[in-house]
N, C-alpha and C. Protein backbone atom coordinates (compact mmCIF):
# COMPACT_ATOMS: atom_id res chain seq x y z
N UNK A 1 7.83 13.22 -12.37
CA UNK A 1 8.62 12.64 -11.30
C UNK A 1 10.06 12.48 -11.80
N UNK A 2 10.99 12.71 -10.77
CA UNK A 2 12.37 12.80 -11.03
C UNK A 2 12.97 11.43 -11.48
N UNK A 3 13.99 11.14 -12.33
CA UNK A 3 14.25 9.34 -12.62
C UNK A 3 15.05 9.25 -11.49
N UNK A 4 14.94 8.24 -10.73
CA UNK A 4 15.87 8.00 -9.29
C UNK A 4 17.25 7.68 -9.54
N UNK A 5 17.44 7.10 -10.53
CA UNK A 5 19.26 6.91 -11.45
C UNK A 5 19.86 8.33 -11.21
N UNK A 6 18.64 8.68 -11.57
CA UNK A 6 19.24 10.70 -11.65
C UNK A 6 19.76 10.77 -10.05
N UNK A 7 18.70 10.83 -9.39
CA UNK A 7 19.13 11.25 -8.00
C UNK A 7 20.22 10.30 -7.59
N UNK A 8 19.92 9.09 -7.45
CA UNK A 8 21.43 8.65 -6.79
C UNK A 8 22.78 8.88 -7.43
N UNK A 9 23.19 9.09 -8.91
CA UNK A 9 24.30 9.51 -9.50
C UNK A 9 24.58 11.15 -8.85
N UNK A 10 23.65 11.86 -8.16
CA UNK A 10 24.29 13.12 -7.47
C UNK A 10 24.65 12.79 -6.55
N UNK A 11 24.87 11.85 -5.27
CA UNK A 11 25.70 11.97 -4.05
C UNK A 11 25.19 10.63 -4.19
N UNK A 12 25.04 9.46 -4.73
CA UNK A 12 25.24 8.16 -4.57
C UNK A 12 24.63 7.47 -3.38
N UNK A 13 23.23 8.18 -2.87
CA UNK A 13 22.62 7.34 -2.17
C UNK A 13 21.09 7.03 -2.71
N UNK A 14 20.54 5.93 -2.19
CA UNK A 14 19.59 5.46 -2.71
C UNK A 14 18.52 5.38 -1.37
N UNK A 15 17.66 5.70 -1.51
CA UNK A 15 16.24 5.48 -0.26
C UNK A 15 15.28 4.40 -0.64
N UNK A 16 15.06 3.80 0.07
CA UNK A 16 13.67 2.63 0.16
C UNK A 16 12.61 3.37 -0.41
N UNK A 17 12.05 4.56 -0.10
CA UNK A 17 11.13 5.15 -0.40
C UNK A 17 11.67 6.70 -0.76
N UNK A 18 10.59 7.14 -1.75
CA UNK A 18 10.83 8.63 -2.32
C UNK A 18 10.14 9.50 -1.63
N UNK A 19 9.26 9.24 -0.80
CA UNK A 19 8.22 10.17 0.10
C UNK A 19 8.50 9.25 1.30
N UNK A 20 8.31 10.78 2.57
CA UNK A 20 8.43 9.86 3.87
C UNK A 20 6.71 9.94 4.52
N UNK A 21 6.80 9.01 5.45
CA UNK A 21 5.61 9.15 5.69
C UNK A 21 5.42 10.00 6.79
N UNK A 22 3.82 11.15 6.73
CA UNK A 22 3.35 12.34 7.54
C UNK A 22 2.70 11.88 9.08
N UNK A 23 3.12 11.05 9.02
CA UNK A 23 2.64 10.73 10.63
C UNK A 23 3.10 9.21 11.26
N UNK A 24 3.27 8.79 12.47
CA UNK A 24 3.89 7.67 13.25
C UNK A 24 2.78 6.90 13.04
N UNK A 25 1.43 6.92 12.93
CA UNK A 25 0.72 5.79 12.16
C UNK A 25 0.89 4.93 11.04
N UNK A 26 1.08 6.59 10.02
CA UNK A 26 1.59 5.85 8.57
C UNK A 26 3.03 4.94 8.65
N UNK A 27 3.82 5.60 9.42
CA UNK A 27 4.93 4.52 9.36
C UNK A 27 5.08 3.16 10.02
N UNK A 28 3.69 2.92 10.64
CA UNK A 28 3.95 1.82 11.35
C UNK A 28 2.91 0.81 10.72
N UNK A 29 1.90 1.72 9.61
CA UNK A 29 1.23 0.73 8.56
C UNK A 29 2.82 -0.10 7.40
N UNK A 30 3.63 0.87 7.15
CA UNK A 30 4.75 0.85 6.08
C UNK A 30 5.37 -0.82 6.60
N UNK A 31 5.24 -1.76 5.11
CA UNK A 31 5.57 -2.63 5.24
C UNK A 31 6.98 -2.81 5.02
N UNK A 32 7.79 -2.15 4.12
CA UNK A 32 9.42 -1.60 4.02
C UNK A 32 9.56 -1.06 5.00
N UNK A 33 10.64 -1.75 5.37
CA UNK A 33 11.31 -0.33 6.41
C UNK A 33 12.09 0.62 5.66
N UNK A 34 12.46 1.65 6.57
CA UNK A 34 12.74 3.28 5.65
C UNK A 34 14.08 3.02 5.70
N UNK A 35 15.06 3.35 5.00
CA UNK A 35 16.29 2.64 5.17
C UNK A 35 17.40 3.77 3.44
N UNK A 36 18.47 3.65 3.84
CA UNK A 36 19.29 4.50 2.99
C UNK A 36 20.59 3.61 2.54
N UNK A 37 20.65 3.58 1.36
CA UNK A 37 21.42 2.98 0.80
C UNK A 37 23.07 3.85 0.41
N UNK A 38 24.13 4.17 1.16
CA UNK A 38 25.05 5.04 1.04
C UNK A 38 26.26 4.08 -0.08
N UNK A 39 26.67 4.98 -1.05
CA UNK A 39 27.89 4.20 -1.42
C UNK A 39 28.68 5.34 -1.45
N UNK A 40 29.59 5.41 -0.42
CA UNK A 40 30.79 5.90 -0.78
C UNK A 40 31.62 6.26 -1.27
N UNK A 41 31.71 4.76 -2.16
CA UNK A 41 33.08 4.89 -2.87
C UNK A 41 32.67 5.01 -4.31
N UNK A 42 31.40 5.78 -4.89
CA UNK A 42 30.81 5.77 -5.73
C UNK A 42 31.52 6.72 -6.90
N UNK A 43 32.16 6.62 -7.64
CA UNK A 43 33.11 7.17 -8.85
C UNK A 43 31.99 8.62 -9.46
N UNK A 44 32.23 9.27 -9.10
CA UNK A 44 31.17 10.64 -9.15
C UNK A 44 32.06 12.06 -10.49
N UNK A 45 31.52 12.03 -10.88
CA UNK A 45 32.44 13.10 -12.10
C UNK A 45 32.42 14.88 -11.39
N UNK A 46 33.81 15.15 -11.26
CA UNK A 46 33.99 16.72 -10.91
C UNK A 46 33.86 16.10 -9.21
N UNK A 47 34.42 14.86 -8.63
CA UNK A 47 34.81 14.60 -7.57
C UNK A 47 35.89 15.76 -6.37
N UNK A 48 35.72 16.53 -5.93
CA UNK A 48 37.09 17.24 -5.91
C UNK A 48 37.89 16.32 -4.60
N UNK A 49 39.08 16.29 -5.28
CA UNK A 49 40.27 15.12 -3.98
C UNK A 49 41.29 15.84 -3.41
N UNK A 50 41.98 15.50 -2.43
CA UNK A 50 42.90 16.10 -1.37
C UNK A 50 44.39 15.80 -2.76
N UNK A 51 44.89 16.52 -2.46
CA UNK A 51 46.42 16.20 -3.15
C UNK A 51 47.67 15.58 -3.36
N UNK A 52 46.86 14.71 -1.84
CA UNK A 52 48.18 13.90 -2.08
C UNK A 52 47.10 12.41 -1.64
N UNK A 53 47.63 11.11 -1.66
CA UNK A 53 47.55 9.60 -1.26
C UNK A 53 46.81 9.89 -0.08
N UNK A 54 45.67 9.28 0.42
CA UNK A 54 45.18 9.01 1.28
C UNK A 54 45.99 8.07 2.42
N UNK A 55 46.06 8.85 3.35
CA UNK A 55 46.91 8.06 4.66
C UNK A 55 46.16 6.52 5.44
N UNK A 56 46.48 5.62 5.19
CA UNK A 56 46.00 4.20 5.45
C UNK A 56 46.77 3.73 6.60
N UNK A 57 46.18 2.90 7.43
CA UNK A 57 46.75 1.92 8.91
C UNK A 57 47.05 0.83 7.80
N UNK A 58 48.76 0.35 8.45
CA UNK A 58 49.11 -0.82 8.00
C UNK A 58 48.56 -1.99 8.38
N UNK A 59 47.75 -1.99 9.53
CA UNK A 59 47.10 -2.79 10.33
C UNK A 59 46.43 -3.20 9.76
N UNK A 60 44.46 -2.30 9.83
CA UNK A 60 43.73 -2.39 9.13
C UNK A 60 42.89 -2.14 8.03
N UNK A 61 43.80 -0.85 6.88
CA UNK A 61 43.89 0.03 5.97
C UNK A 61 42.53 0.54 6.17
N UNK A 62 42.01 1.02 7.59
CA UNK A 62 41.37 2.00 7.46
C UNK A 62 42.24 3.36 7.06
N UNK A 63 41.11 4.50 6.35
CA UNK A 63 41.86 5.56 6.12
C UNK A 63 41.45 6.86 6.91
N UNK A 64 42.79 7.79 6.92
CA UNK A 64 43.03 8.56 8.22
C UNK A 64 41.56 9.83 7.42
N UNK A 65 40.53 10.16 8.06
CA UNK A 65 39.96 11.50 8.02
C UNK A 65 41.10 12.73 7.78
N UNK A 66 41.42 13.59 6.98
CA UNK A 66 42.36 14.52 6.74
C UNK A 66 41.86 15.83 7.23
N UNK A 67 40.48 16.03 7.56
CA UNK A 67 39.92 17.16 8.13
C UNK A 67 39.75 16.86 9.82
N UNK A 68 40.25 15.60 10.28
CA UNK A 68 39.80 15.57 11.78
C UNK A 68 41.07 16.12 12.83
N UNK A 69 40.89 16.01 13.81
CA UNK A 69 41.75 16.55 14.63
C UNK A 69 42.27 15.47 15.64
N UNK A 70 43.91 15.10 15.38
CA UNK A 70 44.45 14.40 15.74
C UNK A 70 45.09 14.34 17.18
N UNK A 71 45.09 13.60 18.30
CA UNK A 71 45.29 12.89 19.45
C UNK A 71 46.72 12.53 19.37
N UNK A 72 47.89 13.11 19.57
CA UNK A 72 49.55 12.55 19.42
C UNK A 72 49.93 11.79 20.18
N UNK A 73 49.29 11.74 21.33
CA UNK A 73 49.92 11.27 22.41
C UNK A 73 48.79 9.94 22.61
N UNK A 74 47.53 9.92 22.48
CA UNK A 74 46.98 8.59 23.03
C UNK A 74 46.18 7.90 21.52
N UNK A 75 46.59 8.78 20.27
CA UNK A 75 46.28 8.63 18.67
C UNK A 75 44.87 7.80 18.81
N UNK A 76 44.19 8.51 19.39
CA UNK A 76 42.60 8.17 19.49
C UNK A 76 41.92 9.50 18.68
N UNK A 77 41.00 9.32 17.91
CA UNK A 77 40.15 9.90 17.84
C UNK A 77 38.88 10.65 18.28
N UNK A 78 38.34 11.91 18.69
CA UNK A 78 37.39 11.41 19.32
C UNK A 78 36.28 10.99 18.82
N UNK A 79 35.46 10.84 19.14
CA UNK A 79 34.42 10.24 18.40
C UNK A 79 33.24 11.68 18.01
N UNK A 80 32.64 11.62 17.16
CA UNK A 80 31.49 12.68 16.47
C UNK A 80 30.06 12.59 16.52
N UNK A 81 28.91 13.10 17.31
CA UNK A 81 28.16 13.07 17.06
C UNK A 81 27.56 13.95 16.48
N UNK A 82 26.61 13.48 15.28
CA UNK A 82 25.64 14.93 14.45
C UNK A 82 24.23 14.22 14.32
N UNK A 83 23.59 15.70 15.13
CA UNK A 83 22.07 15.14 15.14
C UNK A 83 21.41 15.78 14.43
N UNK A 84 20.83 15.56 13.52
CA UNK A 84 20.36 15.93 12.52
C UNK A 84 18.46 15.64 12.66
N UNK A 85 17.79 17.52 12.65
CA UNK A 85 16.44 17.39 12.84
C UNK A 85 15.82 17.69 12.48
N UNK A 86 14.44 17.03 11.62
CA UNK A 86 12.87 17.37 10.85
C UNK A 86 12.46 18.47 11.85
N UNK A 87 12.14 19.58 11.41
CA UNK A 87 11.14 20.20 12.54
C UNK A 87 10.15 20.47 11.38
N UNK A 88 9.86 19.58 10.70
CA UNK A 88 7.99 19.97 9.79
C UNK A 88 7.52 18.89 10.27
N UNK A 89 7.97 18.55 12.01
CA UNK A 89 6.80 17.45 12.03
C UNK A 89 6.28 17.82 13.64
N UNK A 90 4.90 16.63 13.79
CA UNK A 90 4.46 17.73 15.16
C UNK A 90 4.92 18.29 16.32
N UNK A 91 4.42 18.70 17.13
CA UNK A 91 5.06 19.33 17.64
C UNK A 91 5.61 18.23 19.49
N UNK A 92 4.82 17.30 19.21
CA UNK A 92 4.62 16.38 19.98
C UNK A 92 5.99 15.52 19.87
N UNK A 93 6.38 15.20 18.57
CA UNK A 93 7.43 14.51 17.80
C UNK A 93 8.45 15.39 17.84
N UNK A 94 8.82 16.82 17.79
CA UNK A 94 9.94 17.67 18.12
C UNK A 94 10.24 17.32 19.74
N UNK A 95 9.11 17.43 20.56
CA UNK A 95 9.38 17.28 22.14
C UNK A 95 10.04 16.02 22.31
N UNK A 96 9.46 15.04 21.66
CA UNK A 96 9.93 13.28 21.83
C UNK A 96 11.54 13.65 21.59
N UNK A 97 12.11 14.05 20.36
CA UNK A 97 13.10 14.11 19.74
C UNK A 97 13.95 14.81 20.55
N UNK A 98 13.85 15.84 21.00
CA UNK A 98 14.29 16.51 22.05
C UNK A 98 14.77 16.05 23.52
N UNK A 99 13.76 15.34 23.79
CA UNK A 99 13.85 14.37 25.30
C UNK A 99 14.89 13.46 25.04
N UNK A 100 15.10 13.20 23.77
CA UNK A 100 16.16 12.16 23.67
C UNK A 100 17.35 12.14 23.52
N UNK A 101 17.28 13.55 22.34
CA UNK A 101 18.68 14.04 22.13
C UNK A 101 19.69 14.61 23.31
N UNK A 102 18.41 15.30 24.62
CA UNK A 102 18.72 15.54 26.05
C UNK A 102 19.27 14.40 27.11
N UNK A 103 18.97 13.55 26.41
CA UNK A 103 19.18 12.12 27.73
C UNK A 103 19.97 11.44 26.85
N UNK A 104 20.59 11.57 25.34
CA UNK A 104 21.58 11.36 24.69
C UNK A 104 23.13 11.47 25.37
N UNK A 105 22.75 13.18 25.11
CA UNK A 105 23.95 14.03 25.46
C UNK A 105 24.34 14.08 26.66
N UNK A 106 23.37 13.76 27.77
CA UNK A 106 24.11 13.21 29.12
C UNK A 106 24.77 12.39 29.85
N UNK A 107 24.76 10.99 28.67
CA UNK A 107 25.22 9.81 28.38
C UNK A 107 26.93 10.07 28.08
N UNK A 108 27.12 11.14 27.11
CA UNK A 108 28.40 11.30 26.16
C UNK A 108 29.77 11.73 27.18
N UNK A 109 31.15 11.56 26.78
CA UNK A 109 31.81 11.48 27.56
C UNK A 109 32.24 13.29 27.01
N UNK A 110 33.22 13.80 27.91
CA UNK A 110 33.41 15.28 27.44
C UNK A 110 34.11 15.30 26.44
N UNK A 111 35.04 14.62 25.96
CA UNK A 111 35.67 14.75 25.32
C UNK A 111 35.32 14.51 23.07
N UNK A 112 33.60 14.10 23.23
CA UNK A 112 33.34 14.07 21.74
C UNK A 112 33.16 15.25 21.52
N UNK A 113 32.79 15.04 20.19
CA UNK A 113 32.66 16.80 19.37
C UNK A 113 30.74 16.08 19.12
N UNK A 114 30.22 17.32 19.43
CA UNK A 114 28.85 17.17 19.07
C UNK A 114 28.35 18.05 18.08
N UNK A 115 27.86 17.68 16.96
CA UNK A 115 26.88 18.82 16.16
C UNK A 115 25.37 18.89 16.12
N UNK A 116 24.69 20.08 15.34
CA UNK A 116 23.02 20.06 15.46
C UNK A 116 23.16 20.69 14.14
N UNK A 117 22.25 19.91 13.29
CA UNK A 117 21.70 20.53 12.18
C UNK A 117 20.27 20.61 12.35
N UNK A 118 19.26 21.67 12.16
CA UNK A 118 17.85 21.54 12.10
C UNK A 118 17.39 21.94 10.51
N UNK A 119 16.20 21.05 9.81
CA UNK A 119 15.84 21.30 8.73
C UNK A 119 14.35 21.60 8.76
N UNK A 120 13.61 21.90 8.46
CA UNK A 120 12.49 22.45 7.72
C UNK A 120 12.53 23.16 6.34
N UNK A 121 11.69 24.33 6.82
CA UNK A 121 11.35 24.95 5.30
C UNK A 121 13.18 25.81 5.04
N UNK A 122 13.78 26.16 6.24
CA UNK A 122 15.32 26.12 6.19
C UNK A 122 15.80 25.08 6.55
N UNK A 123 17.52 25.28 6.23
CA UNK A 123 18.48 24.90 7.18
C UNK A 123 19.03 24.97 8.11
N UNK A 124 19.08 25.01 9.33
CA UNK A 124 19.69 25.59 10.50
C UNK A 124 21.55 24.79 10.78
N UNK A 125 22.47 25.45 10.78
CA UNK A 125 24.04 24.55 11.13
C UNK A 125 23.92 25.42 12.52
N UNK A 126 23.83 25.05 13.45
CA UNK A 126 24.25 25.40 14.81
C UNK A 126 25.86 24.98 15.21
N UNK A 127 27.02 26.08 15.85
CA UNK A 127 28.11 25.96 15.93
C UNK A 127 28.15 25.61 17.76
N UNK A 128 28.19 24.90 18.13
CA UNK A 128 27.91 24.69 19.14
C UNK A 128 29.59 24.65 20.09
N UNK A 129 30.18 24.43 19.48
CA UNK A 129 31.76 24.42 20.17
C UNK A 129 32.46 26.45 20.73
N UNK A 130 31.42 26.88 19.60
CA UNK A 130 31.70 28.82 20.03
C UNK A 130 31.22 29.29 21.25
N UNK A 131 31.74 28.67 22.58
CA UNK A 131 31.01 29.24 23.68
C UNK A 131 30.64 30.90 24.18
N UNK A 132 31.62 32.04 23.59
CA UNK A 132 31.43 33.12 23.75
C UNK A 132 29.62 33.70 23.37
N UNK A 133 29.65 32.90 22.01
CA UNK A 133 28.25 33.42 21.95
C UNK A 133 27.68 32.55 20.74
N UNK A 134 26.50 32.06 20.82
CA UNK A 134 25.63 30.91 20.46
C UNK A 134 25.93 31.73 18.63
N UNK A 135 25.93 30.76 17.64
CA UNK A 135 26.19 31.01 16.48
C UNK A 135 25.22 30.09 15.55
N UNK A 136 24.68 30.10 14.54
CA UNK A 136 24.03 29.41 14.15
C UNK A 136 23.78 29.69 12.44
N UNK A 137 23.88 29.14 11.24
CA UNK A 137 23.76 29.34 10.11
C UNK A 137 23.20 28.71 9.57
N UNK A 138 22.52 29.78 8.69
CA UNK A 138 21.06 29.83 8.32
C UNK A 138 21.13 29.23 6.72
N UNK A 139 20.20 28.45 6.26
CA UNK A 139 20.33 28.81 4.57
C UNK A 139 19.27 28.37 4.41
N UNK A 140 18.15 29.21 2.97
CA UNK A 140 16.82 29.32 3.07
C UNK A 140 16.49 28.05 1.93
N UNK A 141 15.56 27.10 2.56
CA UNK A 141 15.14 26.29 2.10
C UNK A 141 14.63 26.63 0.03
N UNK A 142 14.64 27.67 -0.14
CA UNK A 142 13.89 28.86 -1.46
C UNK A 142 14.83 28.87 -2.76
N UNK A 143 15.99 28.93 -1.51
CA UNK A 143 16.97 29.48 -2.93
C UNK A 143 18.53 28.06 -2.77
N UNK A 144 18.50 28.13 -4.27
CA UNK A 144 19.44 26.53 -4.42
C UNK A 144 21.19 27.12 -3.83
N UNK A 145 21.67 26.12 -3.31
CA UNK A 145 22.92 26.62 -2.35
C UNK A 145 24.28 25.95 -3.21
N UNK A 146 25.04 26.75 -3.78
CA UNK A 146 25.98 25.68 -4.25
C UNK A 146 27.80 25.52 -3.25
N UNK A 147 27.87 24.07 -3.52
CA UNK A 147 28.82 23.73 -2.56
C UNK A 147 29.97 24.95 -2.17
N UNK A 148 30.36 25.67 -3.14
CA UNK A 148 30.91 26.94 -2.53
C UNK A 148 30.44 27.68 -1.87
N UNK A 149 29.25 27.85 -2.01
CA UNK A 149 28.82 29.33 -0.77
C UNK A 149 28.38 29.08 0.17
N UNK A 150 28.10 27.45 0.36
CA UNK A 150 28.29 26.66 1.82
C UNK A 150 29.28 26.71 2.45
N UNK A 151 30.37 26.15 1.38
CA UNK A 151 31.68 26.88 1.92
C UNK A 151 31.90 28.19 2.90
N UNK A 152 31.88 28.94 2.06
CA UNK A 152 32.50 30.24 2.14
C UNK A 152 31.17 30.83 3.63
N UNK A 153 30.15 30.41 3.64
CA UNK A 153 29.31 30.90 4.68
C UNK A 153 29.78 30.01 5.85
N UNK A 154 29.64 28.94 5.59
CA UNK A 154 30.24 28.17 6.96
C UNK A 154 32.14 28.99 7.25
N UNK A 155 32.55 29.57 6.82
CA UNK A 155 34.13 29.88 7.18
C UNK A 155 34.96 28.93 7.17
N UNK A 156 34.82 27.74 5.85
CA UNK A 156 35.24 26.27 6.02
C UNK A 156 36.66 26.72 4.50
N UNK A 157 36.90 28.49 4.32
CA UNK A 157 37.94 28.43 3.26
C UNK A 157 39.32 28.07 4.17
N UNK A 158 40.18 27.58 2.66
CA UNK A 158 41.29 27.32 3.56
C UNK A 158 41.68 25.75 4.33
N UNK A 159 40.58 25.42 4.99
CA UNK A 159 40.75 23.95 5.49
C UNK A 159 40.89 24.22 7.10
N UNK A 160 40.45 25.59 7.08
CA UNK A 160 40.96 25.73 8.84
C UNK A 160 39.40 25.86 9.58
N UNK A 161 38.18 25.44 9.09
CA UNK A 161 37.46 24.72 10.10
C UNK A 161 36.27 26.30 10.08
N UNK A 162 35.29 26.23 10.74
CA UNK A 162 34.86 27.75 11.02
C UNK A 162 35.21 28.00 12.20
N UNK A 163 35.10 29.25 12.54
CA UNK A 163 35.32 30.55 14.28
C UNK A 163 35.32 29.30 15.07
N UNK A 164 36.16 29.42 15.74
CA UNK A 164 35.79 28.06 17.14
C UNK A 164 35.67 27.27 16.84
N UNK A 165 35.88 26.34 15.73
CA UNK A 165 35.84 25.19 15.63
C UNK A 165 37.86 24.63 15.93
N UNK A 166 37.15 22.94 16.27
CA UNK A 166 38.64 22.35 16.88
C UNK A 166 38.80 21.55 15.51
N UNK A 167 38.41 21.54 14.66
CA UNK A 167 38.88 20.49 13.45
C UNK A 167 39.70 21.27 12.69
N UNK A 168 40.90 20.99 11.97
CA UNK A 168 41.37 21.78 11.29
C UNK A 168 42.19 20.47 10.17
N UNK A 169 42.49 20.63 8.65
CA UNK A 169 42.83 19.76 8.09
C UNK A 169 44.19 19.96 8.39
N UNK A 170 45.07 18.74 7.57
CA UNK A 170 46.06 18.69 7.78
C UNK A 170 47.23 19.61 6.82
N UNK A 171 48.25 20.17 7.26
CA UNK A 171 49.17 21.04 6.56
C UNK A 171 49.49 20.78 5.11
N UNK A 172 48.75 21.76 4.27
CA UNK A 172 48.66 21.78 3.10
C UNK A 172 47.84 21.75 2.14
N UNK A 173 46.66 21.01 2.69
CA UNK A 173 45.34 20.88 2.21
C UNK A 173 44.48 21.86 2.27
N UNK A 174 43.67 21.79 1.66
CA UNK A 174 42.48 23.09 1.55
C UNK A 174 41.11 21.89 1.61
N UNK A 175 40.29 23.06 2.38
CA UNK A 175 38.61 22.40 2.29
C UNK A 175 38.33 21.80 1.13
N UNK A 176 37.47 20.45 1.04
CA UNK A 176 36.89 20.36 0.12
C UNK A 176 35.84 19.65 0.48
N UNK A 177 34.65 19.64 -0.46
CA UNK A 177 33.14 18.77 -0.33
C UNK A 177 33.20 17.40 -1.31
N UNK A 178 33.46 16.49 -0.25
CA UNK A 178 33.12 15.11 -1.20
C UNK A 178 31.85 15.13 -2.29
N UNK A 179 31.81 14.82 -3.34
CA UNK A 179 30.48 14.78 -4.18
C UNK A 179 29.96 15.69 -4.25
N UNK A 180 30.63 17.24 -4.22
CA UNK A 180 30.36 18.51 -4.66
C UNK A 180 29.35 18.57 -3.66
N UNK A 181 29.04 18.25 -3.07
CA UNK A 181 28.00 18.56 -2.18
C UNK A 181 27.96 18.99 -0.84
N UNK A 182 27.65 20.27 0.24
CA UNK A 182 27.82 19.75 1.74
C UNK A 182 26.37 19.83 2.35
């Protein structure tokens, strides 16, 4: 078994549990709830950083996203949704998941950016903003993926976003993966 120090020193999150549970019974025996421990601001070695000072509100020193796409005139953001989906589970539980993510997205105003990741024995990145023609990238659950050729397959060189996408970083910057990882 892997030492869990190990795992959280690679992207600095921590899980309640190391196995999830195989069915909506088992999780509703589970006396923990399932729960993820994120640290952020976790000091990670071979970090790669933008080049210049992070842009901060004098207000409330939140800091500005450098890959998002900026609003000049009403300096709103829009807001992001990413739904992110198990499909190694039944098939009953894909339909549930589905019904929801459907009565989600009818809720949302036009103006967010929506994403879909699907996982199983792959990865699925669905580009959903490319209306000409449905796009979707693949990477095989088999073979280990390193943060560059995520890169370079998603079309994320440069900092200018992939085909059809509306995010683009800001002038000067180049892509990068927080915690070597995407």
């Amino acid at each position: 078994m892997t030492d869990f120090a190990q795992l959280e020193e690679i992207d600095g999150v921590r899980l309640t549990w190391n196995i999830w549970p195989n069915s909506k019974l088992e999780a509703t025996k589970s006396v923990i709830p399932f729960a993820a421990l994120y640290t952020p601001n976790k000091k990670l070695p071979n970090l790669q950083v933008l080049p210049y000072e992070p842009v901060m509100c004098k207000q409330c020193t939140a800091v500005l996203n450098p890959y998002a796409r900026v609003d000049y005139y009403s300096k709103v953001h829009p807001p992001v949704y990413l739904f992110l989906i198990d499909t190694c589970v039944s098939e009953e539980e894909v339909n549930a998941c589905k019904a929801s993510i459907l009565q989600a997205i009818t809720t949302l105003p036009e103006y967010v950016h929506v994403g879909l990741i699907t996982f199983g024995t792959h990865v699925h990145v669905y580009e959903l903003g490319f209306t000409e023609c449905s796009k979707c990238y693949v990477f095989r659950g088999s073979k280990e993926h390193t943060p560059q050729s995520i890169i370079d397959q998603l079309g994320l060189r440069g900092g200018h976003g992939a085909p059809g996408s509306r995010h683009t970083a800001p002038p000067g910057a180049t892509a990068t993966v927080a915690g070597g990882a995407a």
